[in-house]
PDB file of N, CA and C in Angstrom:
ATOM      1  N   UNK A   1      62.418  80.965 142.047  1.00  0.00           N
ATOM      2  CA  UNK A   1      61.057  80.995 141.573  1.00  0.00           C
ATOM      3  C   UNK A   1      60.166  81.547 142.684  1.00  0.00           C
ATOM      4  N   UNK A   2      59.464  82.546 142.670  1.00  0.00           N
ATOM      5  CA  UNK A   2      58.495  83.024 143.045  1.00  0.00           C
ATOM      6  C   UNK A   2      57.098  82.004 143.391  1.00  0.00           C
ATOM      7  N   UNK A   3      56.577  81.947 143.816  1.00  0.00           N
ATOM      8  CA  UNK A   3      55.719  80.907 144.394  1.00  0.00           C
ATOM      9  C   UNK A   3      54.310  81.630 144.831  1.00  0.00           C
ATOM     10  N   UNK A   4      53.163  82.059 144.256  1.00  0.00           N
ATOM     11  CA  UNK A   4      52.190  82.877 144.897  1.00  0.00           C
ATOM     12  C   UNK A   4      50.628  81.727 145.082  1.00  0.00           C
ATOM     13  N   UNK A   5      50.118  81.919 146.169  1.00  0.00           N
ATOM     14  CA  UNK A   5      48.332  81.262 145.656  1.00  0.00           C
ATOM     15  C   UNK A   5      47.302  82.191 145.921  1.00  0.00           C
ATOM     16  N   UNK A   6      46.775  81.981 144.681  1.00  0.00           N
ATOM     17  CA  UNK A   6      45.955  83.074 144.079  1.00  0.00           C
ATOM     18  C   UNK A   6      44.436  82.241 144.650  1.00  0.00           C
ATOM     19  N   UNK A   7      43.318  82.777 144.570  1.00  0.00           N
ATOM     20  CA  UNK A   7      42.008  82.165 144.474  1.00  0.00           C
ATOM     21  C   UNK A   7      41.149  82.825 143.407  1.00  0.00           C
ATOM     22  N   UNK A   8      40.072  82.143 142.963  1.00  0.00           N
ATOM     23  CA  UNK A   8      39.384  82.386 141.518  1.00  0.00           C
ATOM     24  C   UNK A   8      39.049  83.939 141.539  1.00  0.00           C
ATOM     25  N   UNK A   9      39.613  84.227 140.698  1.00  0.00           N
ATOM     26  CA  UNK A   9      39.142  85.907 140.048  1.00  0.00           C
ATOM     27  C   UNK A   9      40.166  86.905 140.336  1.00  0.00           C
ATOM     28  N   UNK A  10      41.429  85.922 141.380  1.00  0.00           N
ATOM     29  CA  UNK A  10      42.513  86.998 142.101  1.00  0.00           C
ATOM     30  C   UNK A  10      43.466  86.908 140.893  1.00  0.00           C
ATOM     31  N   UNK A  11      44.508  88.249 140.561  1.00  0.00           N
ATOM     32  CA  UNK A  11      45.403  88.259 139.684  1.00  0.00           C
ATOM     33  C   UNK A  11      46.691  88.703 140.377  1.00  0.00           C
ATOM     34  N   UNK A  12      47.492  88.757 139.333  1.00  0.00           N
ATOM     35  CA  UNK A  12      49.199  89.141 139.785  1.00  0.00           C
ATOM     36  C   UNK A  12      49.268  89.934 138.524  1.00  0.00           C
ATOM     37  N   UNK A  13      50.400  90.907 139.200  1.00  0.00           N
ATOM     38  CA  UNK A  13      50.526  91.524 138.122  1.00  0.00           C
ATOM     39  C   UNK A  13      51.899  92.053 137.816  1.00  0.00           C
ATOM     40  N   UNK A  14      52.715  91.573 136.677  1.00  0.00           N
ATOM     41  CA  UNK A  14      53.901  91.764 136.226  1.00  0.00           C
ATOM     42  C   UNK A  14      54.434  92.814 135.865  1.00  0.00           C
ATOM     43  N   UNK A  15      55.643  93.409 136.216  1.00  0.00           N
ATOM     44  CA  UNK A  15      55.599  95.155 135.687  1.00  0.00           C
ATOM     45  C   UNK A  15      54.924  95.665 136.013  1.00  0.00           C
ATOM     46  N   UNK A  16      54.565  96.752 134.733  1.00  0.00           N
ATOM     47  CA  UNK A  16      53.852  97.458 135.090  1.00  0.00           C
ATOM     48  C   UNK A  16      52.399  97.220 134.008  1.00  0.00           C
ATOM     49  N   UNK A  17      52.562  96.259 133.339  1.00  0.00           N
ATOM     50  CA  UNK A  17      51.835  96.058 131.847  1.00  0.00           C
ATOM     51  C   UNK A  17      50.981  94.848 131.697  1.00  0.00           C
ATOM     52  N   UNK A  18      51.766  93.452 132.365  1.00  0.00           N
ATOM     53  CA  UNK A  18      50.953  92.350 132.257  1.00  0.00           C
ATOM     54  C   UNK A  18      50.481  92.017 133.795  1.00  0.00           C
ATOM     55  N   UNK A  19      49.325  91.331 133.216  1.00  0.00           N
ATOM     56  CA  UNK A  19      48.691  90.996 134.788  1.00  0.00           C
ATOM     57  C   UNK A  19      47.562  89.489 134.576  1.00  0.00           C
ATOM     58  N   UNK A  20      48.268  88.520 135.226  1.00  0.00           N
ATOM     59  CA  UNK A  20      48.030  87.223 135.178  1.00  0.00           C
ATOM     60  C   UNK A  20      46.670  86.816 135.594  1.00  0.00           C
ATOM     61  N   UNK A  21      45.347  86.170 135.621  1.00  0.00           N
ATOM     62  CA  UNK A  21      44.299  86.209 136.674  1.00  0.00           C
ATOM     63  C   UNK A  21      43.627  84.491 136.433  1.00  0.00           C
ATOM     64  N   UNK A  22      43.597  83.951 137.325  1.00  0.00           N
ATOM     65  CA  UNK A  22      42.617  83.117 137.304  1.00  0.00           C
ATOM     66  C   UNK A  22      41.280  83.182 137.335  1.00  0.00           C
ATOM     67  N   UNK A  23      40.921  82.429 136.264  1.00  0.00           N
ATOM     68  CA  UNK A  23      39.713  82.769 135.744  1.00  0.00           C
ATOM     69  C   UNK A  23      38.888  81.074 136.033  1.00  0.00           C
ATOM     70  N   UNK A  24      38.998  80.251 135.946  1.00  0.00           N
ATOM     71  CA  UNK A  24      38.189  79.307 136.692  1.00  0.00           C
ATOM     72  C   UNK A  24      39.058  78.433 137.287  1.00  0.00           C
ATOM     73  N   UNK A  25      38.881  77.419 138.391  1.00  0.00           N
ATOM     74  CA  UNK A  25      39.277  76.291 139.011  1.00  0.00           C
ATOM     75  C   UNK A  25      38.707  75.250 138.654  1.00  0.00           C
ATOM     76  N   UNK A  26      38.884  74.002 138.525  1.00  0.00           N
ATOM     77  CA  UNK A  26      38.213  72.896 138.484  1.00  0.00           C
ATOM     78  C   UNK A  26      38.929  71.903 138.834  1.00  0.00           C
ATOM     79  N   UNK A  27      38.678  71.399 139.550  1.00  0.00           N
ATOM     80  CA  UNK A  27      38.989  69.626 140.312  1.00  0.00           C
ATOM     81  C   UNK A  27      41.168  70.380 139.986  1.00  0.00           C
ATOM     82  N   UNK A  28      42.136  69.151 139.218  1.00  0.00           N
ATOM     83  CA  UNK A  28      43.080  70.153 139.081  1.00  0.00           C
ATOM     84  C   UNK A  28      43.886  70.705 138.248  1.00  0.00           C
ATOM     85  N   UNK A  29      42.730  71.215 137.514  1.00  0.00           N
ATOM     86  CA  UNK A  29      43.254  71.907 136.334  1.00  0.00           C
ATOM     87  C   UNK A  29      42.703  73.754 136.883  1.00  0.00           C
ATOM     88  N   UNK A  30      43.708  74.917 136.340  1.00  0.00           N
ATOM     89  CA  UNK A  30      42.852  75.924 136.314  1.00  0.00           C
ATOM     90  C   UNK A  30      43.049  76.693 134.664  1.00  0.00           C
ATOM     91  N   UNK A  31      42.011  77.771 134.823  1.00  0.00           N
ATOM     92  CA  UNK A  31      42.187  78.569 133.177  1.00  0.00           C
ATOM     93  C   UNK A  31      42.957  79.706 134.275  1.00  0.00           C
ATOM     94  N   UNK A  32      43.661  80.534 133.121  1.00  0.00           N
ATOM     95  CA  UNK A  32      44.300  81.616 133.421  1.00  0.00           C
ATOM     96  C   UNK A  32      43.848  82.597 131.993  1.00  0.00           C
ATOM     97  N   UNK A  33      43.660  83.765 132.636  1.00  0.00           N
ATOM     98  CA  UNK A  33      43.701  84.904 131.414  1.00  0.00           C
ATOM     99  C   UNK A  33      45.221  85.921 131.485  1.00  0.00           C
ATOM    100  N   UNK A  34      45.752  86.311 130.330  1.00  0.00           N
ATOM    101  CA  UNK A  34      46.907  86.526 130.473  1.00  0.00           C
ATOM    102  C   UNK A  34      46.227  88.100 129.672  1.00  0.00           C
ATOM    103  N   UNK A  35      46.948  89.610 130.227  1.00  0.00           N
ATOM    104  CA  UNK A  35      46.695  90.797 129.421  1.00  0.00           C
ATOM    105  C   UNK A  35      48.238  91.130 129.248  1.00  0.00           C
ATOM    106  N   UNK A  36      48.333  91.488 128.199  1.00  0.00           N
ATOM    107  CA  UNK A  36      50.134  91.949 127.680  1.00  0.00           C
ATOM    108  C   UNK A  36      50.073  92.283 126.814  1.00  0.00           C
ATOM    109  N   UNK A  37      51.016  93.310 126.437  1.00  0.00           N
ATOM    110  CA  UNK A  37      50.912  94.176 125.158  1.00  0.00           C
ATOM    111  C   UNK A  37      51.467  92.960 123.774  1.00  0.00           C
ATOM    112  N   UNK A  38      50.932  93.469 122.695  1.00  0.00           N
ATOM    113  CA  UNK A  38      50.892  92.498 121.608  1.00  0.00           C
ATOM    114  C   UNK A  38      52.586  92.634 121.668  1.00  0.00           C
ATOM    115  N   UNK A  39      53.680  92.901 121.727  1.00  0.00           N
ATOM    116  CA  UNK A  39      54.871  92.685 121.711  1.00  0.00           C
ATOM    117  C   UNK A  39      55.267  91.388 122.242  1.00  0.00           C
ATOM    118  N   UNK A  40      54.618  91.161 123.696  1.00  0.00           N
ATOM    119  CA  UNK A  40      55.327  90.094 124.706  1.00  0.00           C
ATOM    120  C   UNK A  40      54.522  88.788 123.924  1.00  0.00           C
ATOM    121  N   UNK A  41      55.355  87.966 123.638  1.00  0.00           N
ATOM    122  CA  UNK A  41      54.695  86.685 123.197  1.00  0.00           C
ATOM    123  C   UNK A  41      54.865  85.616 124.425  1.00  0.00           C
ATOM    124  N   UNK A  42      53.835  84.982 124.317  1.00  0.00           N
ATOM    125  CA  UNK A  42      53.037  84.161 125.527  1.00  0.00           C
ATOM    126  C   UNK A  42      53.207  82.952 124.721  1.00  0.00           C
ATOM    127  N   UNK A  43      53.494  81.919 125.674  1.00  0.00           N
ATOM    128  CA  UNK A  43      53.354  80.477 124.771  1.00  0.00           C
ATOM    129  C   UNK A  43      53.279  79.263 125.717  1.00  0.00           C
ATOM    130  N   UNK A  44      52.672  78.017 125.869  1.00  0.00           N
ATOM    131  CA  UNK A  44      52.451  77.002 126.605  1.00  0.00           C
ATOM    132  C   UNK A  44      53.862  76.405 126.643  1.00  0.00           C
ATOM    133  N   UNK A  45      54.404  76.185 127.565  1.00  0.00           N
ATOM    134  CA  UNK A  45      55.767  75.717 127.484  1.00  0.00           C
ATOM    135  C   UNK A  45      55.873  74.424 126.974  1.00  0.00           C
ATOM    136  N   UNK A  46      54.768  73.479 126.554  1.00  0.00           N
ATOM    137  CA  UNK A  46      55.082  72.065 126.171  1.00  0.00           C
ATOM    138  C   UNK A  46      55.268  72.585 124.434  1.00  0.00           C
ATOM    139  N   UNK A  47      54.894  73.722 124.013  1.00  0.00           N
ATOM    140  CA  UNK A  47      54.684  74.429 122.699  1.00  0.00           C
ATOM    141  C   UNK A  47      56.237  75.285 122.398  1.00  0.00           C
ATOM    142  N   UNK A  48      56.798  75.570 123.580  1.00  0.00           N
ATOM    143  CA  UNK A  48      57.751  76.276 123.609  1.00  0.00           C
ATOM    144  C   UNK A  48      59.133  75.606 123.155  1.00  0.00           C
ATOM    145  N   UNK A  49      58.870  74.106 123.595  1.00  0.00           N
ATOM    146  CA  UNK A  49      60.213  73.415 123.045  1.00  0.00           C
ATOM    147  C   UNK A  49      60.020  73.309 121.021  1.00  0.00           C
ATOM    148  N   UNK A  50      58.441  72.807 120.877  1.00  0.00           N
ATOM    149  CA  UNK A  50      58.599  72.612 119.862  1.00  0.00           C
ATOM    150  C   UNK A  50      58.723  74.050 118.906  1.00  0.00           C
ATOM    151  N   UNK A  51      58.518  75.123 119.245  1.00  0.00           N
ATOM    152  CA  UNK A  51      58.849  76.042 119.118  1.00  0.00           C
ATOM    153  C   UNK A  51      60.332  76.506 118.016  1.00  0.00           C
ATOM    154  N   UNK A  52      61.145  76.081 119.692  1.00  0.00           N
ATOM    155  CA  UNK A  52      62.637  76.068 119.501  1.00  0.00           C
ATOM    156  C   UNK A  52      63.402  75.148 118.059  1.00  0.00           C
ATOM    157  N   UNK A  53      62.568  74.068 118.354  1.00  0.00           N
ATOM    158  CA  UNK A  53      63.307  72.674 117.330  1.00  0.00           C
ATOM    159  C   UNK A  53      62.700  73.101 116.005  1.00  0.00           C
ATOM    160  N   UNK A  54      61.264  73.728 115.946  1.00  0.00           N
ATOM    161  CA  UNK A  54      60.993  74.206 114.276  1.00  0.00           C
ATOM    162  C   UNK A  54      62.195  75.434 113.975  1.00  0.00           C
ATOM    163  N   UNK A  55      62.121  76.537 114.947  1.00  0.00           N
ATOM    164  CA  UNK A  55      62.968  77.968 114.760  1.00  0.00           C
ATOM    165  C   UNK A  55      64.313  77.069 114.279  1.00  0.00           C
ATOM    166  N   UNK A  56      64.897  76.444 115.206  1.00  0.00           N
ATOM    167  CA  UNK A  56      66.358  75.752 114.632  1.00  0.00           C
ATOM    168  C   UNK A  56      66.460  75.540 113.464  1.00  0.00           C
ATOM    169  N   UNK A  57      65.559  74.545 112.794  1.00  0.00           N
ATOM    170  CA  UNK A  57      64.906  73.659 111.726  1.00  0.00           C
ATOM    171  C   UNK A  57      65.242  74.540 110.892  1.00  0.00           C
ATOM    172  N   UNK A  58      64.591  75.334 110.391  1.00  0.00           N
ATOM    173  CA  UNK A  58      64.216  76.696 109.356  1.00  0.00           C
ATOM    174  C   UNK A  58      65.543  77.506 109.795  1.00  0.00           C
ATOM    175  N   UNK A  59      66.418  77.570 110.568  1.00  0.00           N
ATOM    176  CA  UNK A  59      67.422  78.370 110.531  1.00  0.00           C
ATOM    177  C   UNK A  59      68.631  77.614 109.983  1.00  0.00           C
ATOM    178  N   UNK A  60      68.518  76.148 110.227  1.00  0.00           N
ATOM    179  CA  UNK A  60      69.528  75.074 109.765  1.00  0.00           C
ATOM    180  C   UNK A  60      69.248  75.422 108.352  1.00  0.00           C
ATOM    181  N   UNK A  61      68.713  75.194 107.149  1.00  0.00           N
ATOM    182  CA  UNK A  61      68.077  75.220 105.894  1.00  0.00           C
ATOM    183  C   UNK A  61      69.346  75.841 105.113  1.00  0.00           C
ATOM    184  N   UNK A  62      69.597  75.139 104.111  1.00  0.00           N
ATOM    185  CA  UNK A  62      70.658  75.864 103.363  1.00  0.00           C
ATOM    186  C   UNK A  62      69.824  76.693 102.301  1.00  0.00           C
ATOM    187  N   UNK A  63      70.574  77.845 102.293  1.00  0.00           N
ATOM    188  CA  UNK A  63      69.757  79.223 101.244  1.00  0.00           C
ATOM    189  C   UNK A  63      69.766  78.799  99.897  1.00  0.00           C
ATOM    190  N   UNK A  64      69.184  78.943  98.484  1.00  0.00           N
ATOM    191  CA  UNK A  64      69.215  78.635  97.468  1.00  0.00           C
ATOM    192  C   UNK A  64      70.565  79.321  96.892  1.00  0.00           C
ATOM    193  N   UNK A  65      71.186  79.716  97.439  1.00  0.00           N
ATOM    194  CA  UNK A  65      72.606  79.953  96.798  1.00  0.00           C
ATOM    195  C   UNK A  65      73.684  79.482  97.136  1.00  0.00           C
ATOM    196  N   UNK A  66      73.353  78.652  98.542  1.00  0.00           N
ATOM    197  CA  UNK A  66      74.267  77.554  98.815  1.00  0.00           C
ATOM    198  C   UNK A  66      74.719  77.429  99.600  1.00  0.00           C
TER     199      UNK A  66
END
């Protein structure tokens, strides 16, 4: 894992396409703005498991023909 510290308004930038930036600080939480082409899907990783367990869900499903 890569490890960088950024300060408010500084970005990183992935490839050649996405580029990460902090956009406010507060006490210790921060916002981040994320730019990426509509292809790359972005997702909160606590969102990402449930993600997985719906995709499973709906792929488990037996088809109406049986």
């Amino acid at each position: 894992m890569l490890v960088l510290t950024r300060k408010n308004t500084e970005a990183i930038t992935i490839g050649d396409r996405i580029q990460v930036r902090v956009l406010k600080i507060r006490g210790n939480s921060i916002q981040l703005g994320i730019d990426a082409p509509p292809h790359v899907s972005i997702r909160r990783s606590e969102l990402e498991t449930r993600h997985r367990v719906t995709s499973s869900a709906r792929n488990a499903r037996p088809t109406a023909n049986g």
